[in-house]
Structures are given as C-alpha cells and as structure tokens.
Protein backbone atom coordinates (compact mmCIF):
# COMPACT_ATOMS: atom_id res chain seq x y z
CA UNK A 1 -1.14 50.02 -51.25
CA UNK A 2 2.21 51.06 -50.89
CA UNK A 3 4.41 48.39 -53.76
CA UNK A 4 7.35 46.34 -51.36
CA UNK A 5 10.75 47.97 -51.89
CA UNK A 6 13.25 45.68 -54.14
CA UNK A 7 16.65 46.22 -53.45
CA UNK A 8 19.52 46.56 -55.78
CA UNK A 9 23.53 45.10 -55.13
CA UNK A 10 26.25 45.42 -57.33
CA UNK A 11 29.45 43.25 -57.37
CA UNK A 12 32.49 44.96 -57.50
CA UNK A 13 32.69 43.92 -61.14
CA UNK A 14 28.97 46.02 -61.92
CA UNK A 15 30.64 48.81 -64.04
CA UNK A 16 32.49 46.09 -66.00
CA UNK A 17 29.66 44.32 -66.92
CA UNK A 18 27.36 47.32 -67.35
CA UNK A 19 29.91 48.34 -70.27
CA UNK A 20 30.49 45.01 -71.80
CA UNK A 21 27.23 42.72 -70.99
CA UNK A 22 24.05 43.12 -73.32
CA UNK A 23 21.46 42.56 -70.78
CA UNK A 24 21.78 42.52 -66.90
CA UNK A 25 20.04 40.64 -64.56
CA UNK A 26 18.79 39.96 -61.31
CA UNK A 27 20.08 37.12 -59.89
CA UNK A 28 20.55 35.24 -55.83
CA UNK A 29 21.07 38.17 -53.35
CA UNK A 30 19.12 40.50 -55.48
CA UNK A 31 22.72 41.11 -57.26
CA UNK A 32 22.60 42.64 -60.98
CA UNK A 33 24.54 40.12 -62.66
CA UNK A 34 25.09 39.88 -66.89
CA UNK A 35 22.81 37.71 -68.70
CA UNK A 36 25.43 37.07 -71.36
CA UNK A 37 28.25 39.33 -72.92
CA UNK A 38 27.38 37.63 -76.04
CA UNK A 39 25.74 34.59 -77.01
CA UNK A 40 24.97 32.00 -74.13
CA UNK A 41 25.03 29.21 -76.55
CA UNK A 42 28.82 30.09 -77.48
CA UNK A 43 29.63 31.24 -73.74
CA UNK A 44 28.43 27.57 -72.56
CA UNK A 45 30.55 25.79 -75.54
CA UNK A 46 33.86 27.77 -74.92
CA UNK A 47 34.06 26.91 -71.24
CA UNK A 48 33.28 23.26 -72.50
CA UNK A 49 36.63 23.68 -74.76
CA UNK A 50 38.48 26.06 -73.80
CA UNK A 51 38.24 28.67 -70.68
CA UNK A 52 35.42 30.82 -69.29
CA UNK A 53 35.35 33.39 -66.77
CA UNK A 54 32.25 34.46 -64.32
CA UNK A 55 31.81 36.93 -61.61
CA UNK A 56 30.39 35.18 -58.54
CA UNK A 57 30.50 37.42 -55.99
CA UNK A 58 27.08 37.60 -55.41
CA UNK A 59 28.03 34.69 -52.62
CA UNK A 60 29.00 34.68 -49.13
CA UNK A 61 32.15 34.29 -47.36
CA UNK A 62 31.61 33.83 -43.69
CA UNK A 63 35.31 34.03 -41.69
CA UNK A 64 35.25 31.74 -38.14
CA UNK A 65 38.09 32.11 -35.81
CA UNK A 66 38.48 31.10 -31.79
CA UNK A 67 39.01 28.10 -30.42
CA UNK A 68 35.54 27.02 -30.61
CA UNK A 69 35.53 27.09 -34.11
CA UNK A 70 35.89 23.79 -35.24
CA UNK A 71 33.15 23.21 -33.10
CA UNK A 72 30.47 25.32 -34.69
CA UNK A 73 31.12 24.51 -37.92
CA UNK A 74 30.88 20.72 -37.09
CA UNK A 75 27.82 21.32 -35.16
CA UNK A 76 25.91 23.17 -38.43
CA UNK A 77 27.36 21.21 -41.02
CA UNK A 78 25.56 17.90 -41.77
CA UNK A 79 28.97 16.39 -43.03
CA UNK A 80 32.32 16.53 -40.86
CA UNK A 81 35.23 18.35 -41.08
CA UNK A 82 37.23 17.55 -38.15
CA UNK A 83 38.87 14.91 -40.25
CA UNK A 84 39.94 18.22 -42.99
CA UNK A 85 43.53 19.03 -42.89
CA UNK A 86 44.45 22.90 -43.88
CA UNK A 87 44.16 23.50 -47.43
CA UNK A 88 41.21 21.32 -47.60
CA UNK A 89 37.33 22.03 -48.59
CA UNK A 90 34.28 20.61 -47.51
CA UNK A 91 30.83 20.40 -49.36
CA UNK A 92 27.56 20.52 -46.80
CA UNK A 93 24.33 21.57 -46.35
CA UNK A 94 23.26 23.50 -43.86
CA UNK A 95 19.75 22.45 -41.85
CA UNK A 96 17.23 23.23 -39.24
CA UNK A 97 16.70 21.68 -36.35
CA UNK A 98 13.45 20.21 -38.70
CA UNK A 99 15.78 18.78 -40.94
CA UNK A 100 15.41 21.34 -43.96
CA UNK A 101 18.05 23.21 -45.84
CA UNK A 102 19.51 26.60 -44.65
CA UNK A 103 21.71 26.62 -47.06
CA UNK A 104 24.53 24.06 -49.28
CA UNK A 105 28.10 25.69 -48.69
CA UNK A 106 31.62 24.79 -49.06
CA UNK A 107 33.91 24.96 -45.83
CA UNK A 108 37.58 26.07 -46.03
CA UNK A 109 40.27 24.95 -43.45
CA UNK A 110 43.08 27.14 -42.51
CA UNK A 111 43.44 25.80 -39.23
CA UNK A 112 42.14 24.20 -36.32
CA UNK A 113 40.83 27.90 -35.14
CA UNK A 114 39.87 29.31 -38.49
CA UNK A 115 37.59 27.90 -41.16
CA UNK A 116 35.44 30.11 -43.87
CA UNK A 117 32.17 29.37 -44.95
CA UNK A 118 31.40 29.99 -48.22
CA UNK A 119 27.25 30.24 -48.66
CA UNK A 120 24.78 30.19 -51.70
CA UNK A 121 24.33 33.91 -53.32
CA UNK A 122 20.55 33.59 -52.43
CA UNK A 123 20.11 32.64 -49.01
CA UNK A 124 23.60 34.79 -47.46
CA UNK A 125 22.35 36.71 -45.39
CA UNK A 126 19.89 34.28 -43.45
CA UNK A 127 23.00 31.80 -43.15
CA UNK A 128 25.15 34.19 -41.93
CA UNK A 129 22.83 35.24 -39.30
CA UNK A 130 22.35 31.88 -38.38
CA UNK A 131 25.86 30.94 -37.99
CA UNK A 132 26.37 33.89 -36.39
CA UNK A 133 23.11 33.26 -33.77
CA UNK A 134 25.17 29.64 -32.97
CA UNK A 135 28.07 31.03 -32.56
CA UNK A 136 27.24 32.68 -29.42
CA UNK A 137 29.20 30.54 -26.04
CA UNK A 138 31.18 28.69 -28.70
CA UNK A 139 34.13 30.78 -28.26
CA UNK A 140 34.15 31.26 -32.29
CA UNK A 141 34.14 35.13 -33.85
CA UNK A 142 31.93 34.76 -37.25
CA UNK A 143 32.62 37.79 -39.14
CA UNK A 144 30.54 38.54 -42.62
CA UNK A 145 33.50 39.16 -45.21
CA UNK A 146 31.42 39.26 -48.22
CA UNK A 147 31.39 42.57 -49.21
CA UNK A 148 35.25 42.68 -49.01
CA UNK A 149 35.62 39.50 -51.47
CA UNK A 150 35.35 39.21 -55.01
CA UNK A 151 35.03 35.98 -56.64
CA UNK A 152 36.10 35.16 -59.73
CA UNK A 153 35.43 31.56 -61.60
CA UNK A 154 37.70 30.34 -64.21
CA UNK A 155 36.81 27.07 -65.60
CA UNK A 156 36.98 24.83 -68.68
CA UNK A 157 39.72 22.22 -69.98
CA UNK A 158 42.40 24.72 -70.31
CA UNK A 159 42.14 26.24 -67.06
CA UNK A 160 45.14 24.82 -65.36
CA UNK A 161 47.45 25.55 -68.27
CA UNK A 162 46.08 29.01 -68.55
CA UNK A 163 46.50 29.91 -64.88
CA UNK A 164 49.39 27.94 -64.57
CA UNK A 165 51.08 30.65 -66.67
CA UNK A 166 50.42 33.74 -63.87
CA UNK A 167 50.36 31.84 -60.82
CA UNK A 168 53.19 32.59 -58.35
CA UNK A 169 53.57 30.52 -55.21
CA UNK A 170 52.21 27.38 -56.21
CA UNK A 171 52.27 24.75 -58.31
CA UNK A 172 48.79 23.66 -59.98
CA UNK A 173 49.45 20.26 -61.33
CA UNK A 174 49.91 19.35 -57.52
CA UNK A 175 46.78 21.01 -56.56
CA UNK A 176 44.05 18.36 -56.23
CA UNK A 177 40.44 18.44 -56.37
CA UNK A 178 38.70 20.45 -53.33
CA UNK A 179 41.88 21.94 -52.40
CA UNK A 180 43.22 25.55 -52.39
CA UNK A 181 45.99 27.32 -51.53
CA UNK A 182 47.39 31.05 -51.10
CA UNK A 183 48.90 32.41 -54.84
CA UNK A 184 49.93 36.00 -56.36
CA UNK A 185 48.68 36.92 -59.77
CA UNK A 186 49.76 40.17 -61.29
CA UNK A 187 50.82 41.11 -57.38
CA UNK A 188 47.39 40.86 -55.87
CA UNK A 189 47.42 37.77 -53.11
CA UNK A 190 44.40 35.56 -53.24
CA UNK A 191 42.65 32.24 -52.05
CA UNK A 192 42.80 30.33 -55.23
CA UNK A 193 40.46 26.39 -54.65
CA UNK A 194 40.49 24.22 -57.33
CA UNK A 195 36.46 23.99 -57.42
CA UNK A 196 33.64 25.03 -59.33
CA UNK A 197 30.19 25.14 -60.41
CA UNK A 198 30.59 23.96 -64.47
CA UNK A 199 31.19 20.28 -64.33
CA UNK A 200 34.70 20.94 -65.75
CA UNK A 201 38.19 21.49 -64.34
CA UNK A 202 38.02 24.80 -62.85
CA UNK A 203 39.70 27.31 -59.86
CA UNK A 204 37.62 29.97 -57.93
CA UNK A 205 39.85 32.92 -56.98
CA UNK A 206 39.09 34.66 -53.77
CA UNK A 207 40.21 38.45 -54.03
CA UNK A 208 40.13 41.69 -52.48
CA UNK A 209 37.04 43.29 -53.56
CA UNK A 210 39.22 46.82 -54.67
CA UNK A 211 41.55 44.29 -56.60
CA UNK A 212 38.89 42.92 -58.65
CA UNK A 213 38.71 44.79 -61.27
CA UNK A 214 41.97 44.95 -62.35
CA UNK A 215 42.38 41.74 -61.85
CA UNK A 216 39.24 40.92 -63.92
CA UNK A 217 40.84 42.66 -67.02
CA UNK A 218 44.12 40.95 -66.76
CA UNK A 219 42.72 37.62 -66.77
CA UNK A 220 40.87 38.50 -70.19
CA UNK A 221 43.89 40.50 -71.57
CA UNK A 222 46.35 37.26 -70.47
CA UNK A 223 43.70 34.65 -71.55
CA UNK A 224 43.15 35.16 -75.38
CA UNK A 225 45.55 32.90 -76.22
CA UNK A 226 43.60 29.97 -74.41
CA UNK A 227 40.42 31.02 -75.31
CA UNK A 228 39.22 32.71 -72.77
CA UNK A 229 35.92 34.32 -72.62
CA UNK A 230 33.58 35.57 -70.00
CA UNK A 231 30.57 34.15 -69.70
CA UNK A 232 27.18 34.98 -67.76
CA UNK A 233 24.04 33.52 -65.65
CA UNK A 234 22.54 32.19 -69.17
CA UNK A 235 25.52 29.58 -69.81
CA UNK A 236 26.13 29.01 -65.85
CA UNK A 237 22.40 27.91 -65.90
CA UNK A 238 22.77 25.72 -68.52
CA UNK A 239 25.96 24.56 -67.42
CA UNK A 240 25.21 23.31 -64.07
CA UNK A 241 21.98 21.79 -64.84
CA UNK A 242 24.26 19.53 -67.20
CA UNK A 243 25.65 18.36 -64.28
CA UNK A 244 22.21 18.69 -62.03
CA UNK A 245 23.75 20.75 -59.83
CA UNK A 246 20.97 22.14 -57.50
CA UNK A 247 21.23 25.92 -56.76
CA UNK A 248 19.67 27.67 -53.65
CA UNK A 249 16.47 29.51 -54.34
CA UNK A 250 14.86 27.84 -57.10
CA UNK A 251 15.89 24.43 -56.70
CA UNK A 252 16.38 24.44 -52.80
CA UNK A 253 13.96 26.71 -50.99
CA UNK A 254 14.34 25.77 -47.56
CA UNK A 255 11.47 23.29 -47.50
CA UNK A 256 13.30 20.51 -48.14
CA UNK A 257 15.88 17.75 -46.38
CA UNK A 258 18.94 16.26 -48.11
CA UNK A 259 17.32 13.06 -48.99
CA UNK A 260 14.70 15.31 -51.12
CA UNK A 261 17.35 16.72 -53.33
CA UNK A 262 19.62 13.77 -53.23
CA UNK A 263 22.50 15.15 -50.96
CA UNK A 264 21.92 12.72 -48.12
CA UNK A 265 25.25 11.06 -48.98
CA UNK A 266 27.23 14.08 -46.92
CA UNK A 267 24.89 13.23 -44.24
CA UNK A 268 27.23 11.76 -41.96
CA UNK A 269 25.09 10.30 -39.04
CA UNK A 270 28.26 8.77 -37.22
CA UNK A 271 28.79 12.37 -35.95
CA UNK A 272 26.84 12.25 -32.12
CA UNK A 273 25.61 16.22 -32.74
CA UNK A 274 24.71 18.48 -35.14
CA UNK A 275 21.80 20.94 -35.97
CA UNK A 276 18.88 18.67 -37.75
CA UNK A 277 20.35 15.25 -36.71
CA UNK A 278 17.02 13.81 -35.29
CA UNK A 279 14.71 15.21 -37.63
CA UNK A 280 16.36 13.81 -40.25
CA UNK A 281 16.73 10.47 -39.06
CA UNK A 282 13.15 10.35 -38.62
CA UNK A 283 13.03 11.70 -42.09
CA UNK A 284 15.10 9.11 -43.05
CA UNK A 285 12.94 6.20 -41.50
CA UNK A 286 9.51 7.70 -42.77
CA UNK A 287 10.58 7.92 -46.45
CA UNK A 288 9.97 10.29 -49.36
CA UNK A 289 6.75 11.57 -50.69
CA UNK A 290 8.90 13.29 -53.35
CA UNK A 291 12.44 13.41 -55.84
CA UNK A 292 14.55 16.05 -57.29
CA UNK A 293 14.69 14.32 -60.96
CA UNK A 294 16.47 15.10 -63.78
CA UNK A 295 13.87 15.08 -67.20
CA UNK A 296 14.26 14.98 -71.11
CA UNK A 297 11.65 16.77 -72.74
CA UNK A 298 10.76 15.99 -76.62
CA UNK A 299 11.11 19.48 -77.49
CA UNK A 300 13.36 22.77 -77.51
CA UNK A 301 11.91 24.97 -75.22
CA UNK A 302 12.71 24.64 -72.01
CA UNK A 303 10.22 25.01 -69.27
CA UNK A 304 9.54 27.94 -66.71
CA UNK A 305 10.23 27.46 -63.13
CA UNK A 306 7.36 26.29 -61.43
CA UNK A 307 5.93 24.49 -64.34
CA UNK A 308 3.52 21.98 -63.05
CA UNK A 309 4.65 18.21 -63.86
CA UNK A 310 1.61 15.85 -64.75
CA UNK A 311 1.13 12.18 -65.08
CA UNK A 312 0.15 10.89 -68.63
CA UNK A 313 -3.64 10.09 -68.19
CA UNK A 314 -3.45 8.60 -72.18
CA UNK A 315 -1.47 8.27 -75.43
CA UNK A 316 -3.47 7.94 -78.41
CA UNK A 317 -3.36 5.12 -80.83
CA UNK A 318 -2.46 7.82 -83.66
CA UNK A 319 0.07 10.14 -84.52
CA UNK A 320 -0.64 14.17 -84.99
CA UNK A 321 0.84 15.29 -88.15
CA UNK A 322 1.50 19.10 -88.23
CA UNK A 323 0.59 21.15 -91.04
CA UNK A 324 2.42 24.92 -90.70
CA UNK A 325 4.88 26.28 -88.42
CA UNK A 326 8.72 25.11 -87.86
CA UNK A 327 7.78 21.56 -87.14
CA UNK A 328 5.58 20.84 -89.99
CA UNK A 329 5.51 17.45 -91.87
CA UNK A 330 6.50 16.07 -88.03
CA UNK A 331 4.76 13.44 -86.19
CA UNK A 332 4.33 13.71 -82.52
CA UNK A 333 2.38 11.21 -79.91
CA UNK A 334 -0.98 12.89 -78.48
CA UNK A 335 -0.74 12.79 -74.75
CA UNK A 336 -3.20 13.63 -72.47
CA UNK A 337 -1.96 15.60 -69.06
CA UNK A 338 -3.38 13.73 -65.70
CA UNK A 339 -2.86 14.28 -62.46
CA UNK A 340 -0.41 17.18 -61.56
CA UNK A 341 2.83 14.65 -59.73
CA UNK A 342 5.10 17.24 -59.24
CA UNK A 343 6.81 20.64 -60.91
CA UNK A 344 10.07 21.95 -62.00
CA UNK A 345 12.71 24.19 -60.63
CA UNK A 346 15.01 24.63 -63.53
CA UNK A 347 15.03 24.21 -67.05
CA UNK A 348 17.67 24.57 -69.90
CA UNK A 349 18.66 23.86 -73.34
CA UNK A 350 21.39 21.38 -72.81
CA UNK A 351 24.04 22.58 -75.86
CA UNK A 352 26.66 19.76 -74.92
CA UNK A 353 24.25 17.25 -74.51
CA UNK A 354 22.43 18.14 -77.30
CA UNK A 355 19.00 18.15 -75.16
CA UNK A 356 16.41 20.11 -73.20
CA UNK A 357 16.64 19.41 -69.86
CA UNK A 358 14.54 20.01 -66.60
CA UNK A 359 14.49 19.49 -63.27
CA UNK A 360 12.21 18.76 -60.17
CA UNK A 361 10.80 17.23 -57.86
CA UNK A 362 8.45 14.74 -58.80
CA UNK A 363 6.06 12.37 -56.47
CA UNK A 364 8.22 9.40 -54.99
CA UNK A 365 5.93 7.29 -57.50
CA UNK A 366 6.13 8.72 -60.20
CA UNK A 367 10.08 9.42 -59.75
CA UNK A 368 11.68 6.25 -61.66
CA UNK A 369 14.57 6.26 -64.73
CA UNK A 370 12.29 6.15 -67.89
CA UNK A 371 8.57 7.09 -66.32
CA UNK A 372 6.94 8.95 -68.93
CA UNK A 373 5.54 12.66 -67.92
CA UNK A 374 4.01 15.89 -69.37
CA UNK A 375 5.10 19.30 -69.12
CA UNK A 376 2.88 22.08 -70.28
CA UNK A 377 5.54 24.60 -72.05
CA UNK A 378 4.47 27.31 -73.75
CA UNK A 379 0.83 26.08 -73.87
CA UNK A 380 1.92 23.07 -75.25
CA UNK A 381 1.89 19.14 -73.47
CA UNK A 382 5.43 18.43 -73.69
CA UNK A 383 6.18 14.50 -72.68
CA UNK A 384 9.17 14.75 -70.24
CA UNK A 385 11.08 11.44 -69.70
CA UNK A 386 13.14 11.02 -65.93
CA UNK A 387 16.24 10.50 -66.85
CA UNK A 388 19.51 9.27 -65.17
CA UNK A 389 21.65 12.49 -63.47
CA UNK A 390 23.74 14.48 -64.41
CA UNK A 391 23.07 14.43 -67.60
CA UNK A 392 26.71 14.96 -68.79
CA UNK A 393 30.01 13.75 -67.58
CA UNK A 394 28.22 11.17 -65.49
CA UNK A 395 31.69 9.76 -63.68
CA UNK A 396 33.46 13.27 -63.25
CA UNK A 397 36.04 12.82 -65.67
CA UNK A 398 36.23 16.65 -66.71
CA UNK A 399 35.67 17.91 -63.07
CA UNK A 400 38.66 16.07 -61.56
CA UNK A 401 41.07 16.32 -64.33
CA UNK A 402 41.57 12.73 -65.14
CA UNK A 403 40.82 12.92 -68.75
CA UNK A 404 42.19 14.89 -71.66
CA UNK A 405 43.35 18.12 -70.39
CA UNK A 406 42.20 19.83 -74.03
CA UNK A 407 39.17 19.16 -75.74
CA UNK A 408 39.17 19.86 -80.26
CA UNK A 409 36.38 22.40 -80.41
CA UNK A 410 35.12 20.45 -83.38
CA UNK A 411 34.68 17.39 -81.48
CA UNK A 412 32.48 18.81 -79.05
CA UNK A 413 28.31 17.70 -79.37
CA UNK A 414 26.73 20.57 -81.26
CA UNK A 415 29.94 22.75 -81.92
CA UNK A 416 29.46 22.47 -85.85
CA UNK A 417 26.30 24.72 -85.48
CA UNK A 418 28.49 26.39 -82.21
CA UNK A 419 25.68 25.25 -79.98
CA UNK A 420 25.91 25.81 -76.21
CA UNK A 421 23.80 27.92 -73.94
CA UNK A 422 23.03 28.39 -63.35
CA UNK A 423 25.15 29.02 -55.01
C-alpha cells in the first residue's frame, strides 16, 4: 500500500531558523517551525521578563473587499463587528451550520468595504475555502494573502518600550488593546496590532513576506539591549496553556461548539443571522455532556495529547513510599484509575506557575474546580486536580498593560533555577 504523501511548507523565515534553531518541527499547516533556538525553559522566562520574538506565519490572512463585505464577515462570525470602527480587531469563532468550530480568528477593520481575516495555522486552508464558498452573491472579493505575509510576534513586558524605539508613524502608548495601526520600521511598511498569543503585552507585525527576513534580523540586532530573544513552538506551548488559550487542531478539532471550549461569551445571539445560529441555540438549551478544563497534575511530566482522563475508582488508606529512582524517600497517595471521563489536548510544564498543567475536555460531571482525576503519564496514574483557568495572570493584568511595564528577572516564579519552558 502506497504510504499518504505529507507535505512540507516553509515560512519565509525557514533558512533563518534552519541555521539558528536546534531542532525543527512540524507544526499547524504542516509548516517546519523551530522547536527552540535554545532552551524552552529560558525562551518561556525571557518573554515573561523581558521580550521574545516568534515566527507565526504559518497562519492565514484572508483580505475581503466589496461592498458586501461587512456582510460576510458578520454572517460567519459568531460575534459582531458592525459595531468595529477602523483600526479595530475582533476575536470569533468560526462555525457550521451544526454549530461546530471552523475555525477561532481575529477580524481586522480597515473600512466599511475591507476587513482581513486572520485564521488558525492549522485549519487555513479549509477556512479560507469556506469564506471564500460564502462569499459568492455577497458582492465581497476574498483573496488568500497568506503566502505574501509574514508574521512576526514580539511580546513580553518590554515590548512597547522596545518597539517604541523603531516605530515611525505612530505612537504606541496610545495604541490600546486589540487595536493596530499602519507603522515603518527600518523602511519596510507594516500592519502592526497590539495582540498576541503569550498572555503578556505584545504586537504582531504584519509584513511583506520578501521583507521578512531582514526585518527578522534587525529586530534581534536592535533588541539586545531589552532582552530580546527568539523563542520557538516549545515556550509558545507552554506559554499559552498558562493562559489556557485553546489552539486549533489539538484543542479544537472541529467537533466541537463554543460552549464546549468555553468561548460562548463572543456568541452574540442578538445578531438575527449568522452561520450556526440555530444549532447552537439548541446546543445551548440541551446542555453539555462535556468541558474544556484546565488540570494540575502531582507530577513533572506532562501528559501526551490524547491521554485518556479517568475517574478515581479508590484512594488507599496508606501511603506508597518509594525506594530508588529521583523521587525516593517520597510519599505519594495510591489511586486507582476508574472509568475513562474524558482526555487531554495539551499538556505543559508551567515554568511561571511553577506547575504541570493539562488540558481537556472532561465529562460535564466530572468537570468541577477541585474534582480529583487520574492521568496515566508515562505508565504512571498521575492524580490531576481541575483547576480554575488560566492558570496565570487570571485578570489580564500583563496582557493589557495595566500593571508594571518591567518585570526584575529575579522576581519572577522559578527564575532562580531560570525555569520556563503553543492559531
């Protein structure tokens, strides 16, 4: 039998990487993205501290123009954006007309007649096709710009004093949350949105693809005085699931609604039409058989996607002292696995937080803060405890600026053994 072909895309950023990355991976899109350029535990603390910089052009950047184009993107977006002003963005999903994800994306007004869609790195070529396929009688052009843009992330504490140093056109202290704006840097002109996927203050540059590169190395040449470092797919992982932000593929997989994965409140029902509205007000009305949780697990391994998630059948009256390996002369609880209740998506040591952390989804029962599960890692029952979400920065302090705009590296959980590890 004849093995299925697996592609292979490259950023405009690949030959970069390839030079200055240890280990590349594939990541959302089948893109070959770096793993880490040195150690994900430092990568994950400096853009806690200081800045970080990530290639994320693996997503997609729809453009929509015509006088219908408010229109279609109102109709596929669950939220609304005919109250957006230009300059503004928008976070969504995407669904079918059963209610499940197609995508979560981010919508950017320029006008009334042009928007731009920006889509998860997994799923970007079934959403374009699908805004493309409604498109049609809407008097909107959709037009795939993806492989023209390069995105680059820069985020962390010092990110607005660090680009506020090459930034022509605009002023970033006036540049609020889920806003963007046209800029020069170094003479290339880009979309630059205050927005991110990190949990911390943060800008995500939109560039010409051929501009990239150069650009790429003036950011790190111009950014050693704040810090700056690159950082890969190991410390965006364990960056965003910090926060619990989901990611398309192995948390979303286009079985599930909103409510499922908690993003019902940018469900905006007041709206008379849009793809999925009646599905997911039945949805809504029939309740869930299952969560997306956030979980503490007594250990430090993280888990493996699709991990099975099992109900404690027993705890024994004793404790298990263990004679050899790295955790002898510890005491642990013997738990017995029960029923399998649900399994996880993603899974992380969590270096700020000092924890491992999971997530999944998890039977509707079995879903409340504290309830007590197991987790089979490594061959081991691992008792995972649902925990409140996100795990760090719980009121978006970092991510909207309002706190200290410089964080002592020395302060930071786990930075005196430099401790720190993923649309």
């Amino acid at each position: 039998m004849a093995k299925a072909r697996q592609t292979e895309r490259r950023t405009p950023l690949y030959d970069i990487h390839l030079r200055s990355a240890g280990q590349l991976v594939r990541g959302g899109g089948d893109y070959m993205l770096p793993l880490a350029y040195t150690s994900p535990i430092e990568e994950h603390v400096n853009t806690r501290t200081n800045v970080g910089l990530q290639d994320l052009s693996s997503m997609g950047e729809v453009d929509v123009k015509g006088p219908g184009a408010e229109r279609l993107v109102n109709r596929l977006l669950v939220n609304d954006v005919r109250d957006l002003f230009p300059g503004q963005v928008r976070y969504s999903t995407m669904c079918d007309e059963d209610g499940r994800i197609i995508d979560d994306v981010t919508a950017y007004k320029f006008g009334d007649e042009h928007f731009m869609i920006v889509t998860s790195s997994a799923p970007r070529k079934r959403s374009f096709r699908w805004i493309a396929d409604h498109a049609q009688g809407l008097s909107a052009y959709v037009t795939d710009l993806s492989g023209a843009v390069a995105l680059l992330s820069v985020q962390g504490p010092r990110s607005r004093d660090f680009l506020g140093t090459l930034v022509e056109d605009a002023a970033l202290d006036e540049l609020r949350f889920f806003r963007f704006a046209a800029v020069t840097i170094n003479d290339t002109e880009l979309i630059l949105s205050r927005s991110g996927y990190t949990g911390e203050l943060g800008y995500e540059l939109y560039t010409p693809a051929e501009e990239a590169a150069v650009l790429w190395e003036f950011l790190l040449a111009r950014g050693r005085d704040f810090g700056l470092r690159p950082y890969g797919v190991a410390a965006m992982q364990s960056l965003r699931i910090e926060k619990a932000f989901p990611l398309a593929g192995p948390d979303i997989d286009g079985s599930q609604s909103p409510f499922e994965v908690g993003l019902h409140r940018w469900i905006r029902f007041d709206k008379r039409d849009f793809v999925g509205r009646e599905a997911l007000l039945r949805r809504q009305d029939a309740g869930l058989p299952e969560r997306w949780v956030g979980l503490t697990l007594d250990g430090d391994l993280p888990a493996n996607n699709g991990d099975a998630i099992y109900s404690v059948a027993d705890v024994s009256a004793y404790r298990e002292r263990m004679y050899s390996g790295s955790e002898a002369g510890e005491t642990f609880d013997a738990e017995t696995a029960g029923t399998p209740v649900g399994r996880v998506t993603s899974s992380a040591r969590g270096h700020t937080v000092g924890k491992t952390l999971a997530l999944g989804y998890v039977a509707t029962s079995h879903s409340w803060v504290g309830a007590r599960l197991i987790i089979v890692v490594g061959g081991r029952p691992v008792v995972a405890t649902v925990s409140e979400t996100p795990f760090f920065d719980p009121q978006g302090i970092r991510l909207r600026a309002t706190g200290p705009r410089r964080v002592d590296d020395g302060g930071a959980p786990g930075s005196r053994a430099r401790r720190g590890s993923n649309r």
